[in-house]
PDB file of N, CA and C in Angstrom:
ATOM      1  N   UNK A   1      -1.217  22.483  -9.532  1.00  0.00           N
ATOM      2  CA  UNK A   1       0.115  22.377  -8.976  1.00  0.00           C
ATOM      3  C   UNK A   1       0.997  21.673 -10.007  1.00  0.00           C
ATOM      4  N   UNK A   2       2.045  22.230 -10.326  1.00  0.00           N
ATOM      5  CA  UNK A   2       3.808  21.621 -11.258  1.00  0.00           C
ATOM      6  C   UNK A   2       4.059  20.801 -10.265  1.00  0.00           C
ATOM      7  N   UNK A   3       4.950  19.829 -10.506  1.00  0.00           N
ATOM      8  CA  UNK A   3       5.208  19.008 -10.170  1.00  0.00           C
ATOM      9  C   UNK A   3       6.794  18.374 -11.155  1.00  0.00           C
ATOM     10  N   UNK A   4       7.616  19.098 -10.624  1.00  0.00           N
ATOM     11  CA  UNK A   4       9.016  18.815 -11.326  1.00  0.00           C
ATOM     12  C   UNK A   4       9.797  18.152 -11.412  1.00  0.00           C
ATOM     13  N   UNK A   5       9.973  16.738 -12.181  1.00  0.00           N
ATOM     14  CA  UNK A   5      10.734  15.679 -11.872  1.00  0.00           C
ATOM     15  C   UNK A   5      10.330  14.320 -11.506  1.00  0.00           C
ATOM     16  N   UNK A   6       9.164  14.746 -11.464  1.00  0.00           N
ATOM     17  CA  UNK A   6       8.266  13.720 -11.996  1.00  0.00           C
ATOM     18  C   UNK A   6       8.150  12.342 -12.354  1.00  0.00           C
ATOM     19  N   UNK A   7       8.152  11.053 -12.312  1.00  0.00           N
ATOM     20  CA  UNK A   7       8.317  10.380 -13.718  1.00  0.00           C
ATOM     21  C   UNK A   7       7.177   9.225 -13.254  1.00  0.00           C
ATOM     22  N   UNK A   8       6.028   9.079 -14.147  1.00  0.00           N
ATOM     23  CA  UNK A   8       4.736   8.316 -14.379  1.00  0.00           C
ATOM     24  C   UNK A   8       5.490   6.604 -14.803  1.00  0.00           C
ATOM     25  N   UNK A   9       5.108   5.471 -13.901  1.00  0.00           N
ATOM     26  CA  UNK A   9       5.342   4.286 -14.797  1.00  0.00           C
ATOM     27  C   UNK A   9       3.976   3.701 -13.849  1.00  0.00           C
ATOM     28  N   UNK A  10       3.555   3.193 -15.723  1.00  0.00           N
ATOM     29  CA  UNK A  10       2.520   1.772 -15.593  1.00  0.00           C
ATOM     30  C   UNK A  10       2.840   0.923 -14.684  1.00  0.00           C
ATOM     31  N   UNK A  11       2.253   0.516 -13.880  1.00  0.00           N
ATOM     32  CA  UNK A  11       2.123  -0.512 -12.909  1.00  0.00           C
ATOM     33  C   UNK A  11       0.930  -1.322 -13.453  1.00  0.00           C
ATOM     34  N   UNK A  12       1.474  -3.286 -13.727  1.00  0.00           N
ATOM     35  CA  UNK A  12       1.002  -4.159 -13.691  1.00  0.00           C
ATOM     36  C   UNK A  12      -0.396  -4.452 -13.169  1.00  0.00           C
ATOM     37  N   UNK A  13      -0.661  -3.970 -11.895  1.00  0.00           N
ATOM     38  CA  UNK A  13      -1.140  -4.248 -10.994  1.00  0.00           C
ATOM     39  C   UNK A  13      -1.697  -3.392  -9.982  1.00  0.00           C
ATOM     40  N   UNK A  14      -2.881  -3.614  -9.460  1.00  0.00           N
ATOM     41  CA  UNK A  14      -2.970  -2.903  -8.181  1.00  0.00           C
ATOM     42  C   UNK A  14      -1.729  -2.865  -6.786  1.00  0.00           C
ATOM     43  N   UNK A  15      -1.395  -1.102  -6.771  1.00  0.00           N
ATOM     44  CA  UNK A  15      -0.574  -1.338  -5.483  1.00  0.00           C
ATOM     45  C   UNK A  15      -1.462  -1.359  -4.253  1.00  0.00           C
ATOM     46  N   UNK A  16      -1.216  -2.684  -3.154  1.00  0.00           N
ATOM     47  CA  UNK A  16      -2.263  -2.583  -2.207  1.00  0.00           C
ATOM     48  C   UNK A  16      -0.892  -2.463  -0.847  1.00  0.00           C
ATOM     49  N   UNK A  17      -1.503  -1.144   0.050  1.00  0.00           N
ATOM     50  CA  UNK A  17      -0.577  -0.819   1.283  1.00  0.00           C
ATOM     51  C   UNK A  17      -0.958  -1.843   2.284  1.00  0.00           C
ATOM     52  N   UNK A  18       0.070  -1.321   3.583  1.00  0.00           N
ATOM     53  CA  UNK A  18      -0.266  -1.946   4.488  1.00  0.00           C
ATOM     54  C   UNK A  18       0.503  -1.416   5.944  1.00  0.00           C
ATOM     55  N   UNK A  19       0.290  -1.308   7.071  1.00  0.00           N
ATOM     56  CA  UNK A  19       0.892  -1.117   7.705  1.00  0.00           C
ATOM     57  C   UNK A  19       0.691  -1.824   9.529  1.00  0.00           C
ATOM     58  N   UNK A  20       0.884  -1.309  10.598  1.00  0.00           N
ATOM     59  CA  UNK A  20       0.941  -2.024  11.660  1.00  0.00           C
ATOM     60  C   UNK A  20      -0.546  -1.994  12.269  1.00  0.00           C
ATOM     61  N   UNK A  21      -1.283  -1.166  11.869  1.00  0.00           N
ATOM     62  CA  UNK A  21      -2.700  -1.183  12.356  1.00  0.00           C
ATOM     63  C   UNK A  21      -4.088  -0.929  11.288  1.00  0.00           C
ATOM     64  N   UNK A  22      -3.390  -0.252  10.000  1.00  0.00           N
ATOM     65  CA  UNK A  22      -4.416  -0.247   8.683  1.00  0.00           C
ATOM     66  C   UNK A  22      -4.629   1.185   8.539  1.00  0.00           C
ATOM     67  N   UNK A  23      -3.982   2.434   9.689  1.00  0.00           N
ATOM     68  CA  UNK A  23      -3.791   3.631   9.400  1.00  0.00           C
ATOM     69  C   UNK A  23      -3.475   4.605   8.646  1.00  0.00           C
ATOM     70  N   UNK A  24      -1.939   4.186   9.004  1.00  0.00           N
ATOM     71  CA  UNK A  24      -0.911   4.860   8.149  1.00  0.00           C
ATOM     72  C   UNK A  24      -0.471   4.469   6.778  1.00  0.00           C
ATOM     73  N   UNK A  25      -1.295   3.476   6.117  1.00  0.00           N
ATOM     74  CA  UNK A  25      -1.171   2.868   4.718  1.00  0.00           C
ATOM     75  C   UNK A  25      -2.458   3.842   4.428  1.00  0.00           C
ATOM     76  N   UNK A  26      -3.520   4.309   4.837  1.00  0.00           N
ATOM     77  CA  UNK A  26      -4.447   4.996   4.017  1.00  0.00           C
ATOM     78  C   UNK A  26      -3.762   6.389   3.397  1.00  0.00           C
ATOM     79  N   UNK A  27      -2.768   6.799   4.035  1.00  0.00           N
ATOM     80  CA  UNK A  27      -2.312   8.264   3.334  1.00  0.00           C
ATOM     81  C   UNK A  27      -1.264   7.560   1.702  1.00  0.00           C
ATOM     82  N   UNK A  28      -0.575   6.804   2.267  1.00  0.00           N
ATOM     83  CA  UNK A  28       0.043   6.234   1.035  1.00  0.00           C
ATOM     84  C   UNK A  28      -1.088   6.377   0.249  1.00  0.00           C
ATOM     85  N   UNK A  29      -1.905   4.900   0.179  1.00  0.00           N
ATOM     86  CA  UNK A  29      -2.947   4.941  -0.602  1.00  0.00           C
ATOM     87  C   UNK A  29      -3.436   6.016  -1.594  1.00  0.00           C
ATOM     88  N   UNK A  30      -3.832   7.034  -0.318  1.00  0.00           N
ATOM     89  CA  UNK A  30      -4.402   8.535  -1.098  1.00  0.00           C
ATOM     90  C   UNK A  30      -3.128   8.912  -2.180  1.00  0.00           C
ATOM     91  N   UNK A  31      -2.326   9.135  -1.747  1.00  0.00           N
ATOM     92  CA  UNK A  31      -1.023   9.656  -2.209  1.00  0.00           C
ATOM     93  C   UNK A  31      -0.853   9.162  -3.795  1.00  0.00           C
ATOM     94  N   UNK A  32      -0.734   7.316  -3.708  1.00  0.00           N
ATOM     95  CA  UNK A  32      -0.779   7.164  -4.642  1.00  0.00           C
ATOM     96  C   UNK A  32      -1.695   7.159  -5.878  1.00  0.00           C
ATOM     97  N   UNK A  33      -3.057   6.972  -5.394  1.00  0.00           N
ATOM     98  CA  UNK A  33      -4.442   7.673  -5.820  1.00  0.00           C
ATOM     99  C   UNK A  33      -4.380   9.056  -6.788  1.00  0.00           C
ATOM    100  N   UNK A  34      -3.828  10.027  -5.548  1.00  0.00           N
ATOM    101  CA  UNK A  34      -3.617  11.126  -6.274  1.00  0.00           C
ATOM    102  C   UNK A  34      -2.497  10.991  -7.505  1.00  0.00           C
ATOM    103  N   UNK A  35      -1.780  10.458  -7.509  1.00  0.00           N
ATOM    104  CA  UNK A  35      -0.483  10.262  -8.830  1.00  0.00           C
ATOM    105  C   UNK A  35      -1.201   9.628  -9.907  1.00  0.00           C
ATOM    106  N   UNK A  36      -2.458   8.965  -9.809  1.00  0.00           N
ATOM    107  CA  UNK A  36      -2.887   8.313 -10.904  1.00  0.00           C
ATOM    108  C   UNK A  36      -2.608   6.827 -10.548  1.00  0.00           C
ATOM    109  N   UNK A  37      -2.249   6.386  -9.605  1.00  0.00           N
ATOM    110  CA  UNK A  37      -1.796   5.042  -9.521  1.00  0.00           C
ATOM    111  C   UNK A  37      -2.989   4.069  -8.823  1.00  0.00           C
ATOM    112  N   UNK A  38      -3.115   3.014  -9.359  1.00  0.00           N
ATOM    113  CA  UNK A  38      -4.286   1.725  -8.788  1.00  0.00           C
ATOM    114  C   UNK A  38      -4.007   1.545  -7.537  1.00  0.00           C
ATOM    115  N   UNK A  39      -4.329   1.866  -5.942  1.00  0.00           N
ATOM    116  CA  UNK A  39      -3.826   1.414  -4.993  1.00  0.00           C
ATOM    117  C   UNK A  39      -5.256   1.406  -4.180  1.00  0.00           C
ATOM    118  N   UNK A  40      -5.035   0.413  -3.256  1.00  0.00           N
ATOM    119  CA  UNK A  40      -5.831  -0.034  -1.829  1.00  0.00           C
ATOM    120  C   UNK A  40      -5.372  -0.306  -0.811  1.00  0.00           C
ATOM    121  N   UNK A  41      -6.221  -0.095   0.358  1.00  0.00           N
ATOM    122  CA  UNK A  41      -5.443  -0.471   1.650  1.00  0.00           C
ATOM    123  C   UNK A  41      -5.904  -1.509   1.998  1.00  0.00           C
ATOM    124  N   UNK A  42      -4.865  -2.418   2.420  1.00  0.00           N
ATOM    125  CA  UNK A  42      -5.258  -3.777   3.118  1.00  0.00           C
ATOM    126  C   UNK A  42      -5.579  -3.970   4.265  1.00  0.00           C
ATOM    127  N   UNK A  43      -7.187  -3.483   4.601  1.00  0.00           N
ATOM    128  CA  UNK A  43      -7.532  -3.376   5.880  1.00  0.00           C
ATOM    129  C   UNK A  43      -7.256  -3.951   7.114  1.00  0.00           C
ATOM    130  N   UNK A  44      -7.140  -5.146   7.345  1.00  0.00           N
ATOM    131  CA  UNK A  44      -6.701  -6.084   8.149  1.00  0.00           C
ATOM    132  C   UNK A  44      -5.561  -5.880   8.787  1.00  0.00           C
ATOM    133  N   UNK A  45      -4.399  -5.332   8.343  1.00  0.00           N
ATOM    134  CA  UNK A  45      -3.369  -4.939   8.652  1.00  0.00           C
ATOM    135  C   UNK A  45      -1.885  -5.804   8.613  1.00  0.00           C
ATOM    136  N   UNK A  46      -1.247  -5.635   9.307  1.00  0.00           N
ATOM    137  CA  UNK A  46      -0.381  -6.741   9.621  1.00  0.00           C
ATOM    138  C   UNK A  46      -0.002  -7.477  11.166  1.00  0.00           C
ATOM    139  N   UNK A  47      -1.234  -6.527  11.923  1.00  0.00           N
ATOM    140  CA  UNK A  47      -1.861  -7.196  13.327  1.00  0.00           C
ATOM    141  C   UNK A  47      -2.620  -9.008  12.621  1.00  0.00           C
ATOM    142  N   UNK A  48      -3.425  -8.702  11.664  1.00  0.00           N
ATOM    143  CA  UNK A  48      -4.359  -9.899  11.210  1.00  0.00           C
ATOM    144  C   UNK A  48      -3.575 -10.913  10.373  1.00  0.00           C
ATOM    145  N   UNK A  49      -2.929 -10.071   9.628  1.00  0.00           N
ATOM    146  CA  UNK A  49      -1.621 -11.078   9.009  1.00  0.00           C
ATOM    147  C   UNK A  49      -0.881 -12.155   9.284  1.00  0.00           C
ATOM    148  N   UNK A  50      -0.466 -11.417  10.625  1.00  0.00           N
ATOM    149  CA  UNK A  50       0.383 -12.390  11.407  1.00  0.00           C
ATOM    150  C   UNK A  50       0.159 -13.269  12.645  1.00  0.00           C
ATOM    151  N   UNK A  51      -1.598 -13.196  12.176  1.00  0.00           N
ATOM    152  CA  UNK A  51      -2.377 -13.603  13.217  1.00  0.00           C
ATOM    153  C   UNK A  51      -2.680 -15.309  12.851  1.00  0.00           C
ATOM    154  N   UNK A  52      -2.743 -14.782  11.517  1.00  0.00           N
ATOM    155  CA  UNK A  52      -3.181 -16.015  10.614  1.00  0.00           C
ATOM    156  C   UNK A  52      -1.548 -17.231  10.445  1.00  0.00           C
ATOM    157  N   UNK A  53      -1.896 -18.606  11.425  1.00  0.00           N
ATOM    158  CA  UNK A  53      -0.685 -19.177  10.931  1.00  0.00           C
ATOM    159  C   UNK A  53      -0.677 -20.157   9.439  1.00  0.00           C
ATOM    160  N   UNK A  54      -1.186 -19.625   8.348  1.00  0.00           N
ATOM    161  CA  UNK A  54      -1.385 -20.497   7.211  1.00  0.00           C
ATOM    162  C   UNK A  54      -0.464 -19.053   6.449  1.00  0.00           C
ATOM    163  N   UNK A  55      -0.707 -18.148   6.771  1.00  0.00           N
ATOM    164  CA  UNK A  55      -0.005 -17.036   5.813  1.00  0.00           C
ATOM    165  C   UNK A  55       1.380 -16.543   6.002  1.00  0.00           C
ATOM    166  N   UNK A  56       2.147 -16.338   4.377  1.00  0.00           N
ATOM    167  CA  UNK A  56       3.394 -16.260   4.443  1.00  0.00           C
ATOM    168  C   UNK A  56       3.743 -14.822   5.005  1.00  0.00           C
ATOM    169  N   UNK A  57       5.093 -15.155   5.652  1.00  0.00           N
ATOM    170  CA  UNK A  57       6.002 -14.103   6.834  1.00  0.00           C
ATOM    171  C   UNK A  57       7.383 -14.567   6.797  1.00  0.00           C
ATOM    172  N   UNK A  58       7.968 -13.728   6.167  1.00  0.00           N
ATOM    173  CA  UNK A  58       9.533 -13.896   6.382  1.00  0.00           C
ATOM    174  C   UNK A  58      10.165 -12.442   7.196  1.00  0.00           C
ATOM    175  N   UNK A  59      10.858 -13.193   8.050  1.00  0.00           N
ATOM    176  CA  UNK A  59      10.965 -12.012   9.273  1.00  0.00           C
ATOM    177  C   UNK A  59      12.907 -12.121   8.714  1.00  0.00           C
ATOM    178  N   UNK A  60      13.510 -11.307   9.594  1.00  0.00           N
ATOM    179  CA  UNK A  60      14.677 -11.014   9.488  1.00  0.00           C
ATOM    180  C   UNK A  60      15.943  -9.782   9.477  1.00  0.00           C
TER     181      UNK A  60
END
């Protein structure tokens, strides 16, 4: 498959997803996988996230 318009940038870092239950960040994931890009899903979600009161959350 072409792919027109394209444009590849190095990323620093692993991109790690995330979403409201740990679902819908696995297609990102793949997605970005498939582009060549470092990514993981952050299983836990942001149910566990915000479960935890030591971890940062800026709401707004």
């Amino acid at each position: 498959m072409l792919l027109a318009g394209v444009v590849m940038v190095a990323l620093p870092c692993r991109v790690i997803t995330y979403c409201g239950g740990g679902i819908a960040a696995t297609s990102d994931a793949l997605a970005l996988a498939v582009a060549g890009i470092d990514a993981a899903v952050y299983d836990g979600s942001l149910a566990e996230w915000v479960a935890d009161p030591n971890a940062p959350l800026e709401t707004g």
